[in-house]
Protein backbone atom coordinates (compact mmCIF):
# COMPACT_ATOMS: atom_id res chain seq x y z
CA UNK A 1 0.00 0.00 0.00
CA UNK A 2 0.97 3.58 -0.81
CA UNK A 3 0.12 6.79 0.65
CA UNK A 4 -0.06 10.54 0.08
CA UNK A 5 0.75 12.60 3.31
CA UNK A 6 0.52 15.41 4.39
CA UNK A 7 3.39 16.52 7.20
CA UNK A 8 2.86 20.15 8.42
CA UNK A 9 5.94 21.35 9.89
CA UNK A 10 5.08 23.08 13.54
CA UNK A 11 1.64 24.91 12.61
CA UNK A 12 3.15 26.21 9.48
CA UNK A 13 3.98 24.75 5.88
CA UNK A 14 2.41 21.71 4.84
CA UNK A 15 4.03 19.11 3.04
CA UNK A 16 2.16 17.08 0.61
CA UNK A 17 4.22 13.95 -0.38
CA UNK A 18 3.74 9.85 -1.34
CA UNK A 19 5.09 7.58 0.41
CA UNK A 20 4.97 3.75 1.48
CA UNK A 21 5.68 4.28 5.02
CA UNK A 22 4.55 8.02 6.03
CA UNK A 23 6.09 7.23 9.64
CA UNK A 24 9.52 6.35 8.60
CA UNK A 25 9.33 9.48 6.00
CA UNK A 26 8.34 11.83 8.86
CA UNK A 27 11.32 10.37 10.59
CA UNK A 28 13.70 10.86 7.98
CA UNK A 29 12.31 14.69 7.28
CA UNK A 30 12.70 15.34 11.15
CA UNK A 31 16.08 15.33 10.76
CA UNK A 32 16.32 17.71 8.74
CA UNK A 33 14.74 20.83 10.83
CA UNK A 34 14.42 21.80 14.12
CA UNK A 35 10.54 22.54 13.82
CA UNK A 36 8.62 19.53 15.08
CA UNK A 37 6.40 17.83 12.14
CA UNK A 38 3.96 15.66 12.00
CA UNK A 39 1.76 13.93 9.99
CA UNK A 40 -1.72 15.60 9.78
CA UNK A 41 -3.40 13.03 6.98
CA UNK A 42 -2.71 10.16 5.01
CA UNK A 43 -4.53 8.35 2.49
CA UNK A 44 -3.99 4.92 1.08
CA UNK A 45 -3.75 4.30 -2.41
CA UNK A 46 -3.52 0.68 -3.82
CA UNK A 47 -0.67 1.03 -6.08
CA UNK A 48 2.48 4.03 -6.12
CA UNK A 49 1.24 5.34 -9.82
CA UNK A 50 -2.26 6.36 -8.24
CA UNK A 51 -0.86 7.92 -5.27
CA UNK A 52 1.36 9.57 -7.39
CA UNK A 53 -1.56 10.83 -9.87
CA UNK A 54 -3.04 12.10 -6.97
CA UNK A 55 -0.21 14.06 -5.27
CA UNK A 56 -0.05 15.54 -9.19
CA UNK A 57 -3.60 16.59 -9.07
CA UNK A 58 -3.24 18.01 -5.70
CA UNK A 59 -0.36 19.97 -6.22
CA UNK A 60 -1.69 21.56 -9.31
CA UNK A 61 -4.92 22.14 -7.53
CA UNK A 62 -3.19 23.66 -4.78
CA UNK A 63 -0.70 25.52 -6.43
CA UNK A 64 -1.48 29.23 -6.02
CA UNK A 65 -0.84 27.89 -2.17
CA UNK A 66 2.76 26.53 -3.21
CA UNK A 67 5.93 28.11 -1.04
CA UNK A 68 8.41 25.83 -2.39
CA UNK A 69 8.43 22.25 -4.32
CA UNK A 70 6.02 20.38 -2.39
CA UNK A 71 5.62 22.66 0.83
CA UNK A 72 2.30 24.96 0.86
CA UNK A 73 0.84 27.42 2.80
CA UNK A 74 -0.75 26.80 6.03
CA UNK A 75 -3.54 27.75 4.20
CA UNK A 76 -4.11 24.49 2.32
CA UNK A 77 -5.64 23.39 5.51
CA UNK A 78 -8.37 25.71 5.45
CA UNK A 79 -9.42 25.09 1.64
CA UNK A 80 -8.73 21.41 2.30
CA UNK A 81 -11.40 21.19 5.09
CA UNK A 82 -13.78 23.83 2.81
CA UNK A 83 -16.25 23.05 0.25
CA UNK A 84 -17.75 20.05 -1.27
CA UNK A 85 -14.38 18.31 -0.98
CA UNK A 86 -13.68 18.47 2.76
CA UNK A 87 -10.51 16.09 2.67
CA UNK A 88 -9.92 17.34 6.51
CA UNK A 89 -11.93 18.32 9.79
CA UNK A 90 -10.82 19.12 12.67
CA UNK A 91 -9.09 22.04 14.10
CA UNK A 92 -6.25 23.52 12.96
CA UNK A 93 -3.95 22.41 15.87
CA UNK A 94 -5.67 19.03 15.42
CA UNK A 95 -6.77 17.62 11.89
CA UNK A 96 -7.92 14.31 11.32
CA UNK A 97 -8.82 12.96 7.95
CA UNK A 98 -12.51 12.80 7.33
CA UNK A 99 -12.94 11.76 3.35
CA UNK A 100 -11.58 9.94 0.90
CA UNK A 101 -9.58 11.83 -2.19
């Protein structure tokens, strides 16, 4: 199984990646900064080339939110919990994933 995450560094940038193993990629990132990140949603794909398709579509969709590469504005969490999509609920200290991509 694949996944694409999203990692939001502190209550900042938001990282939307693919991975097989979102825990052991949030590890690996961690290193990396000093900001504490953490993984705010994940959604399972059956095989890499849809998860990838979809991390495509969402940072296209999302780009006028784009900071750099695959980071975004803290925004994204807002128009990700928003409208007919609603990928996210919660707070914004404390998403969850509420819907399937």
């Amino acid at each position: 199984m694949t996944y694409v995450y999203f990692i939001q560094q502190g209550y900042g940038s938001i990282k939307i990646g693919v991975s097989d193993d979102p825990e052991i990629r949030l590890k690996q990132m961690q290193t990396g900064t000093s900001r504490i990140l953490r993984i705010i949603a994940k959604f399972p794909f059956a095989n890499r080339t849809e998860a990838f398709n979809m991390e495509k579509q969402l940072h296209v969709e999302y780009a006028y939110l784009r900071t750099t590469g695959e980071w975004f504005k803290r925004r994204l969490l807002h128009d990700l919990k928003a409208g007919s999509k609603r990928i996210i609920g919660g707070t914004s200290k404390h998403p969850v994933m509420v819907g399937v991509l």
